[in-house]
C-alpha atoms as a PDB file:
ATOM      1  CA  UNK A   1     166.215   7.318  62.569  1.00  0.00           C
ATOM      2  CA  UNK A   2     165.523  10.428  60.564  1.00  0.00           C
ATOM      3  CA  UNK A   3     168.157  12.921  62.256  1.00  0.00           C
ATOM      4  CA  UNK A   4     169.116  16.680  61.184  1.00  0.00           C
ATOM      5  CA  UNK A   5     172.550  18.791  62.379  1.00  0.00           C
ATOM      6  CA  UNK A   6     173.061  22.295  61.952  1.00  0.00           C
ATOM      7  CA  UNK A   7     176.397  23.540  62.312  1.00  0.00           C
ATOM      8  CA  UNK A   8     179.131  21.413  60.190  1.00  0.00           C
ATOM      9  CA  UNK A   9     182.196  21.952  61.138  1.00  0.00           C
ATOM     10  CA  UNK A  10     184.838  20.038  61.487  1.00  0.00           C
ATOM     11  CA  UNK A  11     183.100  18.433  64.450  1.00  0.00           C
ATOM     12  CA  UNK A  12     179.950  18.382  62.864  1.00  0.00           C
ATOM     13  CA  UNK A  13     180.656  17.123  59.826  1.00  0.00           C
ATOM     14  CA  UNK A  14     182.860  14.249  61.698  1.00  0.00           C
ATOM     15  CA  UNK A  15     179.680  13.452  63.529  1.00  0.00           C
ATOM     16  CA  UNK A  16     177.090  13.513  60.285  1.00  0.00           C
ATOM     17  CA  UNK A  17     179.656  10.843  58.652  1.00  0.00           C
ATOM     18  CA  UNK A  18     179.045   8.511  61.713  1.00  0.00           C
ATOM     19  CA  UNK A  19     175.543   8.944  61.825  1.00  0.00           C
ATOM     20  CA  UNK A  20     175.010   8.069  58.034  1.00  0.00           C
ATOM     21  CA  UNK A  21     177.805   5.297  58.362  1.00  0.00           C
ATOM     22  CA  UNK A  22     175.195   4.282  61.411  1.00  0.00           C
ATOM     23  CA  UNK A  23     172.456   3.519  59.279  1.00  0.00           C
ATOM     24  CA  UNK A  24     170.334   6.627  60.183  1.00  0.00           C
ATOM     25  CA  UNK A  25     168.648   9.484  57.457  1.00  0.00           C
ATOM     26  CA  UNK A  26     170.488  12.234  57.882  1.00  0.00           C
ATOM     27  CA  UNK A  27     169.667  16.162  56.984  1.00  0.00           C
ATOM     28  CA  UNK A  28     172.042  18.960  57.003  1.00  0.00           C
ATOM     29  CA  UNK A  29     171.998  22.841  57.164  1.00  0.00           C
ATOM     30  CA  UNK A  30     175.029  24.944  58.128  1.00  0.00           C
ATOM     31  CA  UNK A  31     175.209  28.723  56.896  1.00  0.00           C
ATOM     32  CA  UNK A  32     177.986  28.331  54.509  1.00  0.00           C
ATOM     33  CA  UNK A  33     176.783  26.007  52.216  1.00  0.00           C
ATOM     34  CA  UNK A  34     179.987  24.783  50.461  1.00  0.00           C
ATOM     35  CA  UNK A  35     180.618  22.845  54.348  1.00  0.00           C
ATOM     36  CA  UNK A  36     177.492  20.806  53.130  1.00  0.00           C
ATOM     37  CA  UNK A  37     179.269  18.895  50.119  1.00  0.00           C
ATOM     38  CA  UNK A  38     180.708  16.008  52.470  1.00  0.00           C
ATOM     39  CA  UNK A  39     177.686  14.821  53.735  1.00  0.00           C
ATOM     40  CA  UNK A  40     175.726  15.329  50.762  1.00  0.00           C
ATOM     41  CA  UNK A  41     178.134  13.129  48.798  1.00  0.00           C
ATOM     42  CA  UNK A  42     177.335  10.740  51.439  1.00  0.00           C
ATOM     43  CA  UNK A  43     174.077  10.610  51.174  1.00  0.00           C
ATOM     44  CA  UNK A  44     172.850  13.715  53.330  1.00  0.00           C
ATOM     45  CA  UNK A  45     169.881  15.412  52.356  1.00  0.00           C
ATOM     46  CA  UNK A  46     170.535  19.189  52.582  1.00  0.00           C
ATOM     47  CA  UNK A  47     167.731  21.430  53.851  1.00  0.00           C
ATOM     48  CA  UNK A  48     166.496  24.712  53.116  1.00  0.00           C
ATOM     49  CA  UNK A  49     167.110  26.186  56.426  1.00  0.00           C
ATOM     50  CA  UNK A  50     167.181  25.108  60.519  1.00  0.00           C
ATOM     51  CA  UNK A  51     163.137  25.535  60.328  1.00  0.00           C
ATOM     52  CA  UNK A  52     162.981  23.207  57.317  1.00  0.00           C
ATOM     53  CA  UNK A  53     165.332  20.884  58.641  1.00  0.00           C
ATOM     54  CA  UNK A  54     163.544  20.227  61.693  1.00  0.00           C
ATOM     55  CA  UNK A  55     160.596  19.426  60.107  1.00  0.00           C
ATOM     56  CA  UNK A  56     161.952  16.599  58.214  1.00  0.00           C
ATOM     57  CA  UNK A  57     163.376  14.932  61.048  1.00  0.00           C
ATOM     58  CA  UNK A  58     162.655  13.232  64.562  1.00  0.00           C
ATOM     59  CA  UNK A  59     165.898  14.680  66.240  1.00  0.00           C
ATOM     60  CA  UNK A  60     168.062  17.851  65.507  1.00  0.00           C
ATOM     61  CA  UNK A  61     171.850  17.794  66.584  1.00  0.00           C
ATOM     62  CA  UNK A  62     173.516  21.315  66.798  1.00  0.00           C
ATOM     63  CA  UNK A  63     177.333  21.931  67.799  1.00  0.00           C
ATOM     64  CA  UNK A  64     178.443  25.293  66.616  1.00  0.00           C
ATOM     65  CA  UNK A  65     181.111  27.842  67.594  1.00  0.00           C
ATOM     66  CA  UNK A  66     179.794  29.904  70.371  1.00  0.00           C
ATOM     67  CA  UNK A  67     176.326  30.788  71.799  1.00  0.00           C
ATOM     68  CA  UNK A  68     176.068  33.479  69.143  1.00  0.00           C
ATOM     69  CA  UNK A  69     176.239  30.822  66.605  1.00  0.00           C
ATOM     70  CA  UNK A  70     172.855  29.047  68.833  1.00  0.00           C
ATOM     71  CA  UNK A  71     171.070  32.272  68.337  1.00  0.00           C
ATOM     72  CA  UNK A  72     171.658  32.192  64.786  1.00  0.00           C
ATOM     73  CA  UNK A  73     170.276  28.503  63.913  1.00  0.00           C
ATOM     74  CA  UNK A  74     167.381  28.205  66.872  1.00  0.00           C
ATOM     75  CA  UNK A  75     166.198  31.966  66.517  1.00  0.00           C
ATOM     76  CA  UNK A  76     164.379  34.180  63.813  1.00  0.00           C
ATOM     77  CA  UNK A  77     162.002  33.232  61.325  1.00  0.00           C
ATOM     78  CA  UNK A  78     163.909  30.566  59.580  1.00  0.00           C
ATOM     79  CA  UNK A  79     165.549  29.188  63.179  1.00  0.00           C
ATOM     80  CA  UNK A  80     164.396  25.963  64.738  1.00  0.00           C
ATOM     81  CA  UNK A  81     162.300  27.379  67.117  1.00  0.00           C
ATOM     82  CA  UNK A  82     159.827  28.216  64.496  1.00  0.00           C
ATOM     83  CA  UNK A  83     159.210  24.828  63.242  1.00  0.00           C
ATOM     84  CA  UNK A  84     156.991  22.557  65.158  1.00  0.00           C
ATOM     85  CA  UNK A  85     158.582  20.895  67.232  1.00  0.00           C
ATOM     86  CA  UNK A  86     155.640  18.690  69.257  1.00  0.00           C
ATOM     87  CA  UNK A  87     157.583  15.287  69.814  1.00  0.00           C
ATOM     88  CA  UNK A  88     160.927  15.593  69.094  1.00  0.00           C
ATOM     89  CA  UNK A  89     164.035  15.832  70.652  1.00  0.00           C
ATOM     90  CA  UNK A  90     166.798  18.334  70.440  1.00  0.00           C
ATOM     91  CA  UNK A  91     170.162  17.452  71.245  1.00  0.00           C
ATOM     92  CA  UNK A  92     172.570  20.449  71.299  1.00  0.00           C
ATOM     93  CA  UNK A  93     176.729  19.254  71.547  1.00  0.00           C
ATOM     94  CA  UNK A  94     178.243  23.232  71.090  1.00  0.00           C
ATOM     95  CA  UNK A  95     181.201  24.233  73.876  1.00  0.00           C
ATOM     96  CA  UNK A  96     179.280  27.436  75.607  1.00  0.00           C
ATOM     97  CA  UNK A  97     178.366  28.208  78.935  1.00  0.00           C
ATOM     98  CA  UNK A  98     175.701  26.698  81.106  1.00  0.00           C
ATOM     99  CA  UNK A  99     173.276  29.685  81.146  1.00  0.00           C
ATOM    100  CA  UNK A 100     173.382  29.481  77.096  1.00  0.00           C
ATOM    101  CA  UNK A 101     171.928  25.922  77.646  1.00  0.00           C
ATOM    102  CA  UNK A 102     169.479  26.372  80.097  1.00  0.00           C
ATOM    103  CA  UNK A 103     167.835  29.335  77.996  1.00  0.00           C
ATOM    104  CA  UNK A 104     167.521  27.125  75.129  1.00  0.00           C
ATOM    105  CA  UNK A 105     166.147  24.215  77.087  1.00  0.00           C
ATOM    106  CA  UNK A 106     163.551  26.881  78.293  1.00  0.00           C
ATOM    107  CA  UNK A 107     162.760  27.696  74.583  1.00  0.00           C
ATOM    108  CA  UNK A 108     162.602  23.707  73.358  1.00  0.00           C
ATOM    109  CA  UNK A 109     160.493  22.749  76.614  1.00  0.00           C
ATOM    110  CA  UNK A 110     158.145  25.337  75.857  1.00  0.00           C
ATOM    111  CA  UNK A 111     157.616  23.928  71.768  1.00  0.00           C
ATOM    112  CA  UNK A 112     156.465  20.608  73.904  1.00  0.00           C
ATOM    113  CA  UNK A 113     159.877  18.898  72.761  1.00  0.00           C
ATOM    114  CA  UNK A 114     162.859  16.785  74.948  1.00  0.00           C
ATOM    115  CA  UNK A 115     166.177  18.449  75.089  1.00  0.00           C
ATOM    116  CA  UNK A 116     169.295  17.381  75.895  1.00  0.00           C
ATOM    117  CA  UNK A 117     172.744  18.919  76.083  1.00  0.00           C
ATOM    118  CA  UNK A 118     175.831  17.053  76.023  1.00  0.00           C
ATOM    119  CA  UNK A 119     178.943  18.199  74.638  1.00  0.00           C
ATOM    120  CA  UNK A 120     181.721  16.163  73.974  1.00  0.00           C
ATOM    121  CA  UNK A 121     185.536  15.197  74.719  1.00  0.00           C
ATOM    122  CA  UNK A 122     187.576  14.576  71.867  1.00  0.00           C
ATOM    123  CA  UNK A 123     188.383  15.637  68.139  1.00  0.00           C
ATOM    124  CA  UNK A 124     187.476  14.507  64.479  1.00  0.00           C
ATOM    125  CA  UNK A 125     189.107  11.093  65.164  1.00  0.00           C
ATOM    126  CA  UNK A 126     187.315   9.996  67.628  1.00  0.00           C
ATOM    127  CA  UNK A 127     184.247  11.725  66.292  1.00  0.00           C
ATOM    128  CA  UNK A 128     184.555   9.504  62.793  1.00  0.00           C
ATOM    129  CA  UNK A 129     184.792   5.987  65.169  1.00  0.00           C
ATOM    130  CA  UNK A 130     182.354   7.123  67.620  1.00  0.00           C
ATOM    131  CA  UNK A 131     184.401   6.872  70.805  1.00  0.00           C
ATOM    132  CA  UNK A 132     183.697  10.690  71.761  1.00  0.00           C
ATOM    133  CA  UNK A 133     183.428  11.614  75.555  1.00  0.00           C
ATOM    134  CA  UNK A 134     179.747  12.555  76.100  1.00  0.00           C
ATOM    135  CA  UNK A 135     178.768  15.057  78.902  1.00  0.00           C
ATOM    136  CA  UNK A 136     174.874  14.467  79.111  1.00  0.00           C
ATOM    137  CA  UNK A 137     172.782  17.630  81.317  1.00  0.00           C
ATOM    138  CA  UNK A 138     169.102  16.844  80.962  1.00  0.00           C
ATOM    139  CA  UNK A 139     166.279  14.801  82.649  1.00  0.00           C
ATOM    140  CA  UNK A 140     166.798  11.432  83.413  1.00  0.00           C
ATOM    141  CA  UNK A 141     163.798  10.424  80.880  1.00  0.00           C
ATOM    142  CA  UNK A 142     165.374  12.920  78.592  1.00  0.00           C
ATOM    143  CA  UNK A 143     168.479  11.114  78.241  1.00  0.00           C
ATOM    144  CA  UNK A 144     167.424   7.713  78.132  1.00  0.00           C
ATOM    145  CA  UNK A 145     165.811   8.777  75.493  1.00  0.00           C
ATOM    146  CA  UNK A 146     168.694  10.835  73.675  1.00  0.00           C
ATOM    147  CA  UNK A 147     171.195   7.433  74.774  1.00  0.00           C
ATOM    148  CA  UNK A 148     171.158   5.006  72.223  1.00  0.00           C
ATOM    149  CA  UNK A 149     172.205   7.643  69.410  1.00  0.00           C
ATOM    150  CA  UNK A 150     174.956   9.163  71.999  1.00  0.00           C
ATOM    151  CA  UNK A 151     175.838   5.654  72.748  1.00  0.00           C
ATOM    152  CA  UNK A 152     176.579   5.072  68.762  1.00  0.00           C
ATOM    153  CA  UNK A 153     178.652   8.507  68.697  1.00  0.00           C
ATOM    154  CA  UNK A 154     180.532   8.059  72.315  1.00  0.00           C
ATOM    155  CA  UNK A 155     182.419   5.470  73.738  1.00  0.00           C
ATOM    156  CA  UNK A 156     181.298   6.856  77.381  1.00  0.00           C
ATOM    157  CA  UNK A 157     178.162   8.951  78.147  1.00  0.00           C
ATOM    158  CA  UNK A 158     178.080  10.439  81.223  1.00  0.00           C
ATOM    159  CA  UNK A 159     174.611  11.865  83.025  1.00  0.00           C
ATOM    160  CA  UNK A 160     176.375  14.982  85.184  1.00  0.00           C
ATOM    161  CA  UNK A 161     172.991  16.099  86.173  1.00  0.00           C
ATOM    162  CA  UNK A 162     170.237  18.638  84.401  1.00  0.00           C
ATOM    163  CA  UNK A 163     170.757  21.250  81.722  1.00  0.00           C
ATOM    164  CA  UNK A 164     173.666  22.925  82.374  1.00  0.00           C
ATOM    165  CA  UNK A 165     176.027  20.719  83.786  1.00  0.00           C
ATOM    166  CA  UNK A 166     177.445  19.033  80.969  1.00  0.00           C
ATOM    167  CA  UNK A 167     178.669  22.938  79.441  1.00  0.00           C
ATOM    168  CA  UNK A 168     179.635  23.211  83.293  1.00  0.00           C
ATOM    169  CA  UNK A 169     181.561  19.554  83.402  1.00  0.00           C
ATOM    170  CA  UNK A 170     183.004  19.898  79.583  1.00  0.00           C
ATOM    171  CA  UNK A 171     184.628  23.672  80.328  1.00  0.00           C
ATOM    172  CA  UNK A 172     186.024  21.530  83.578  1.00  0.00           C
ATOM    173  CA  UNK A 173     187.092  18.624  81.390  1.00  0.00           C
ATOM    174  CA  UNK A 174     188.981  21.028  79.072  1.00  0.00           C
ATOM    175  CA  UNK A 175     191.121  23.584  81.622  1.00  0.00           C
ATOM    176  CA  UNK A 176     193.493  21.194  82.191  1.00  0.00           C
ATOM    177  CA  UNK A 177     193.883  19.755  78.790  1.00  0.00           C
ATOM    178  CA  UNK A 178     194.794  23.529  77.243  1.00  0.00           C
ATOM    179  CA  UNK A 179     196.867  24.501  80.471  1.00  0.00           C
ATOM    180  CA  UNK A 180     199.199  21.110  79.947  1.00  0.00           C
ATOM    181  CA  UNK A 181     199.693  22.381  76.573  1.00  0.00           C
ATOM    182  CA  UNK A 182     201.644  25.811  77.811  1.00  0.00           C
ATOM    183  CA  UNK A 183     203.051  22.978  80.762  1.00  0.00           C
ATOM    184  CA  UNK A 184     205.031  20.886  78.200  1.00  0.00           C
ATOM    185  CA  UNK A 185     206.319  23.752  76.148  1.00  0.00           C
ATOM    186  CA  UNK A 186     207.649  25.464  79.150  1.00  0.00           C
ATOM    187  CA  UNK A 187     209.409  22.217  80.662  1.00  0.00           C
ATOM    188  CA  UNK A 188     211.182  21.887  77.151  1.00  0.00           C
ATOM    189  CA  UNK A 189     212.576  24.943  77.773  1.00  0.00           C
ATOM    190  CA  UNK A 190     214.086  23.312  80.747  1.00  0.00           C
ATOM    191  CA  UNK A 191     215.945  20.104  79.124  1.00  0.00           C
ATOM    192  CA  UNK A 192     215.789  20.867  75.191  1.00  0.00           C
ATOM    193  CA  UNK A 193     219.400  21.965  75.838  1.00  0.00           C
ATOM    194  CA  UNK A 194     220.289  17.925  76.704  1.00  0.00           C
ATOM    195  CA  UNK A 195     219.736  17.490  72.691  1.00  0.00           C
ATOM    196  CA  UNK A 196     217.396  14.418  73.255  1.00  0.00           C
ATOM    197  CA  UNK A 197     215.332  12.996  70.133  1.00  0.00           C
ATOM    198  CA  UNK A 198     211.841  14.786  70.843  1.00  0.00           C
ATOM    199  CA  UNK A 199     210.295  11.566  70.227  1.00  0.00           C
ATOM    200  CA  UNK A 200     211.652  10.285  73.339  1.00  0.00           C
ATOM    201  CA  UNK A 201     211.554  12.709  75.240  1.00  0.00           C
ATOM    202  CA  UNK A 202     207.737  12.433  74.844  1.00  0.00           C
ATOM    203  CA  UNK A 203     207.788   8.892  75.626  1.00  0.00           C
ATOM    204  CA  UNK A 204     209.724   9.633  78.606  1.00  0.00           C
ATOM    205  CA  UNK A 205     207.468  12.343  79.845  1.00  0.00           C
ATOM    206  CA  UNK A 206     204.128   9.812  79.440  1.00  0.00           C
ATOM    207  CA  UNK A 207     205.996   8.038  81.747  1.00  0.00           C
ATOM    208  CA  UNK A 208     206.286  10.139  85.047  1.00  0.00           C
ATOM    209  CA  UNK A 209     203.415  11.377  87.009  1.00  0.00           C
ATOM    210  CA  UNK A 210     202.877  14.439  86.031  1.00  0.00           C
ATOM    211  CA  UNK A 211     202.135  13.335  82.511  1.00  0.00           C
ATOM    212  CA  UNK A 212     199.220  14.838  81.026  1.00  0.00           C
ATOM    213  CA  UNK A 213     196.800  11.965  79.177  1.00  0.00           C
ATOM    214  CA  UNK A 214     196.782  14.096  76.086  1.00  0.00           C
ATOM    215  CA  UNK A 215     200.485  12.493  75.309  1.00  0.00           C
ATOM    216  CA  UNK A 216     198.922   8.662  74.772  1.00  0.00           C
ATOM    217  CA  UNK A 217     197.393   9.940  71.738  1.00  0.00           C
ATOM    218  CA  UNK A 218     198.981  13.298  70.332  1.00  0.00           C
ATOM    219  CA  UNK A 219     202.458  12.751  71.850  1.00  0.00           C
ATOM    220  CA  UNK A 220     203.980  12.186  68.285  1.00  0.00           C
ATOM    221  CA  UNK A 221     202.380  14.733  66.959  1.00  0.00           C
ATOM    222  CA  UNK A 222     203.773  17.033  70.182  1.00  0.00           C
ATOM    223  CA  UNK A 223     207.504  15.460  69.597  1.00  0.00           C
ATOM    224  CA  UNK A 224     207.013  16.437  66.029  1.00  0.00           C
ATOM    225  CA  UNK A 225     205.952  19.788  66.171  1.00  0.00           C
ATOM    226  CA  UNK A 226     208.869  20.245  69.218  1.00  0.00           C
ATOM    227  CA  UNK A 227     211.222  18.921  66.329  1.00  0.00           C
ATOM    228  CA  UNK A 228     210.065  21.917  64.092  1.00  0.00           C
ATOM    229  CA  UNK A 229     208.316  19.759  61.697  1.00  0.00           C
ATOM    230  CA  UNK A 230     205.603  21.448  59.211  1.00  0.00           C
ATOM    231  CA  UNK A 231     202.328  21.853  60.986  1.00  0.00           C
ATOM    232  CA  UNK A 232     199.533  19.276  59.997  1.00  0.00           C
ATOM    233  CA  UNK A 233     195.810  19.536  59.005  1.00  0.00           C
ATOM    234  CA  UNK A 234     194.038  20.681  62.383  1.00  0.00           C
ATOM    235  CA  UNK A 235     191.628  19.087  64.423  1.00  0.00           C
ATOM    236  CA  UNK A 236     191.105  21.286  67.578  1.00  0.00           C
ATOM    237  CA  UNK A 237     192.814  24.370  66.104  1.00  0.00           C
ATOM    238  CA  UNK A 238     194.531  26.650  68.265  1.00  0.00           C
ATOM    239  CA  UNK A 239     191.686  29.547  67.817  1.00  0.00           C
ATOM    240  CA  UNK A 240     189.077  27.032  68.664  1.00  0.00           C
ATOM    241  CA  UNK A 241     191.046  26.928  72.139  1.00  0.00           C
ATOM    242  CA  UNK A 242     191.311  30.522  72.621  1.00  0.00           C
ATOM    243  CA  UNK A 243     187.554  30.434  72.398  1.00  0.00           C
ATOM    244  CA  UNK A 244     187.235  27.965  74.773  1.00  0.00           C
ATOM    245  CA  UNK A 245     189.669  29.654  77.594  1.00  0.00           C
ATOM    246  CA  UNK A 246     187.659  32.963  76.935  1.00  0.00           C
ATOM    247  CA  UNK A 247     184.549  30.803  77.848  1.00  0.00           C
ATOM    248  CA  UNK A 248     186.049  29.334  80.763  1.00  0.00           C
ATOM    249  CA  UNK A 249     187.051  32.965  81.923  1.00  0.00           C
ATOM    250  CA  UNK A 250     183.458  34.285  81.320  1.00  0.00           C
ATOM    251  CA  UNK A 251     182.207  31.744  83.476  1.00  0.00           C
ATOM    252  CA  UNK A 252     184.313  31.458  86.297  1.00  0.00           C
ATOM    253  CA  UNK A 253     183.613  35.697  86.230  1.00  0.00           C
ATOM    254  CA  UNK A 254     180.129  34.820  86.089  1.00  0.00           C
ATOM    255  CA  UNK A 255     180.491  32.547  89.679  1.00  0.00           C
ATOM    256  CA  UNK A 256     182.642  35.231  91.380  1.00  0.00           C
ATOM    257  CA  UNK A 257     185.964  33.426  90.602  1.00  0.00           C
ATOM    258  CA  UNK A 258     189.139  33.636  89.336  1.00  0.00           C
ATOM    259  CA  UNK A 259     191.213  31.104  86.918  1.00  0.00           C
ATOM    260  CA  UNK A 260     194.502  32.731  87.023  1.00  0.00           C
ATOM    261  CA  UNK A 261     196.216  29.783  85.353  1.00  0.00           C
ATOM    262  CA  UNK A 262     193.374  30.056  82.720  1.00  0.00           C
ATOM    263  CA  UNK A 263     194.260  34.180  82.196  1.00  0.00           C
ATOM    264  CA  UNK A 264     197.983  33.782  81.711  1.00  0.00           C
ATOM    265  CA  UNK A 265     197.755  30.882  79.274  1.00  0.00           C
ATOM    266  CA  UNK A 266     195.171  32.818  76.949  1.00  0.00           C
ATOM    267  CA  UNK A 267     197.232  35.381  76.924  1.00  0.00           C
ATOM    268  CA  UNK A 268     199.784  33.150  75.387  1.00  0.00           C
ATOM    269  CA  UNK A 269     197.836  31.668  72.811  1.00  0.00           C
ATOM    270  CA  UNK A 270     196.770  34.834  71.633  1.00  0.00           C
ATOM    271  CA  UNK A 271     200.131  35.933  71.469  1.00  0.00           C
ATOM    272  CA  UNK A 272     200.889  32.674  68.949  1.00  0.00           C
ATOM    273  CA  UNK A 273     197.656  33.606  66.793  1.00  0.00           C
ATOM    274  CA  UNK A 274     198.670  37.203  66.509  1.00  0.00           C
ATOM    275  CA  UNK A 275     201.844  35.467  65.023  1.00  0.00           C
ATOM    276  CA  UNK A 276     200.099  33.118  62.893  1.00  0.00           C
ATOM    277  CA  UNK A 277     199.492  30.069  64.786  1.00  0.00           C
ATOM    278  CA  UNK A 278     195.398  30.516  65.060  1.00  0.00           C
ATOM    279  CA  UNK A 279     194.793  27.875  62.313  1.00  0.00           C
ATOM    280  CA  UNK A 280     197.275  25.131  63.716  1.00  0.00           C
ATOM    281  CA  UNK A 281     196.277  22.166  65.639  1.00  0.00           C
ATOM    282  CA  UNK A 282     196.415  22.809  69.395  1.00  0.00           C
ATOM    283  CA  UNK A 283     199.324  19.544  69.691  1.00  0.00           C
ATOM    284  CA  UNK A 284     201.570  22.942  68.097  1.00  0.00           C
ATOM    285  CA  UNK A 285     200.997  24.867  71.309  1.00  0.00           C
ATOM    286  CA  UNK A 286     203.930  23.384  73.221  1.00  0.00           C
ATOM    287  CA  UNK A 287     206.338  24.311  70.034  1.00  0.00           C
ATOM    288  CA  UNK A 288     205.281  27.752  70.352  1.00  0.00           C
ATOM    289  CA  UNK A 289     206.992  29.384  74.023  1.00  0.00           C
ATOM    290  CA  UNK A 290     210.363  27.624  73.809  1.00  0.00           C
ATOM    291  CA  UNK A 291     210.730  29.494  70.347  1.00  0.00           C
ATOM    292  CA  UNK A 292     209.884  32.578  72.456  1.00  0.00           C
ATOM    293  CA  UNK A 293     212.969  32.017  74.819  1.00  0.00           C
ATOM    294  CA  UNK A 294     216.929  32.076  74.423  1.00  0.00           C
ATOM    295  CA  UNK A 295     218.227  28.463  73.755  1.00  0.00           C
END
């Protein structure tokens, strides 16, 4: 399949790798250029701009930062929107809210083109193996038609209804995630004085109940940075997360509701990037309050 993606971050370019490593043609654009160089070494073909990209290919794949970000690669006179789209399908992975995604599906149904949204659980790993989450909004002939590429990049694809409800299910999926980080930091606080290896103490805590599912696959990583260990490369990076609790806060403001929990905990996080901690994986975030409080 001839596929483009716009937007290659570390997501993005996680995804491209898979695709290509799938068999498929692959085209890339992303605004800063120098992001290209991966995927072109693989075997990418890089494309002028989102306009020329989509006219090279059967299906365009964008996950970016922020609905800003959408604007910026479907809009204006080099922007997807002004290729011709007649036929193909537009799949669109970013983290924004719902509304963001409806408008656009207004904007692709009206070029005479399928679109489907479906954002994703899980970072670069699981990007590279394709064993993502996938949280498909669209028509049911819509996705059918988007599933056997989602199927090669996730290990589960879930239909959560039409456009909207996967950015309305993957803000869901993530609340608790980002609140459990600020929940293990502050119970170390309670028992870091018993002087147990942090190692396992994580074990320990996957054990019991309450444990969030995060620790089956970043608890070392958690009992590391706990042990003061030097930060590694990121892969959901703690400003990434503060962008993500903002959106959760827009919406929820948007539906007449509050997310206390939600409030406090970006407030905490913003604290550790005003200290330097924006650019560190989010398995850091429990590391970051106990430091805050006497031992």
């Amino acid at each position: 399949m001839r596929i483009g993606i716009a937007g290659l971050g570390r997501m993005g370019e996680a995804i491209g790798l898979r695709l290509i490593e799938c068999g498929h043609e692959l085209w890339v654009w992303n605004r800063t250029a120098d992001k290209t160089k991966p995927l072109i070494d693989a075997g990418a073909k890089l494309a002028a701009s989102p306009a020329a990209l989509a006219v090279d290919v059967d299906t365009i794949i964008t996950i970016v930062t922020n609905a800003d970000a959408i604007a910026a690669i479907y809009d204006g006179a080099q922007g997807v929107l002004a290729a011709d789209l007649q036929g193909k399908l537009v799949i669109e992975m970013s983290t924004v809210q719902p509304h963001d995604e409806i408008a656009l599906a207004a904007k692709i149904s009206s070029k005479n083109a399928a679109f489907v949204e479906c954002p994703v659980g899980g970072t670069t790993g699981p990007a590279r193996l394709g064993k993502l989450l996938g949280l498909a909004g669209g028509s049911d002939a819509d996705v059918a038609r988007a599933r056997p590429l989602l199927d090669q990049m996730c290990r589960r694809v879930a239909h959560v209804g039409p456009v909207g409800s996967g950015a309305s299910m993957k803000l869901a999926i993530n609340l608790p995630l980002l609140v459990a980080y600020q929940a293990l930091g502050e119970a170390f606080v309670l028992c870091r004085h018993l002087g147990m290896n942090t190692t396992a103490l994580m074990e320990l805590f996957a054990d019991t109940s309450g444990a969030p599912n995060i620790l089956k696959a970043r608890g070392p990583a958690i009992a590391s940075a706990l042990a003061g260990e030097p930060p590694g490369p990121p892969a959901f990076d703690i400003d990434s997360i503060r962008k993500d609790l903002r959106t959760m806060l827009a919406e929820a403001q948007r539906r007449g509701a509050e997310l206390p929990l939600v409030e406090r905990t970006l407030g905490i996080f913003d604290d550790a990037a005003r200290e330097g901690w924006g650019d560190r994986d989010g398995s850091q975030l429990p590391a970051y309050w106990p430091r805050r409080q006497p031992v």
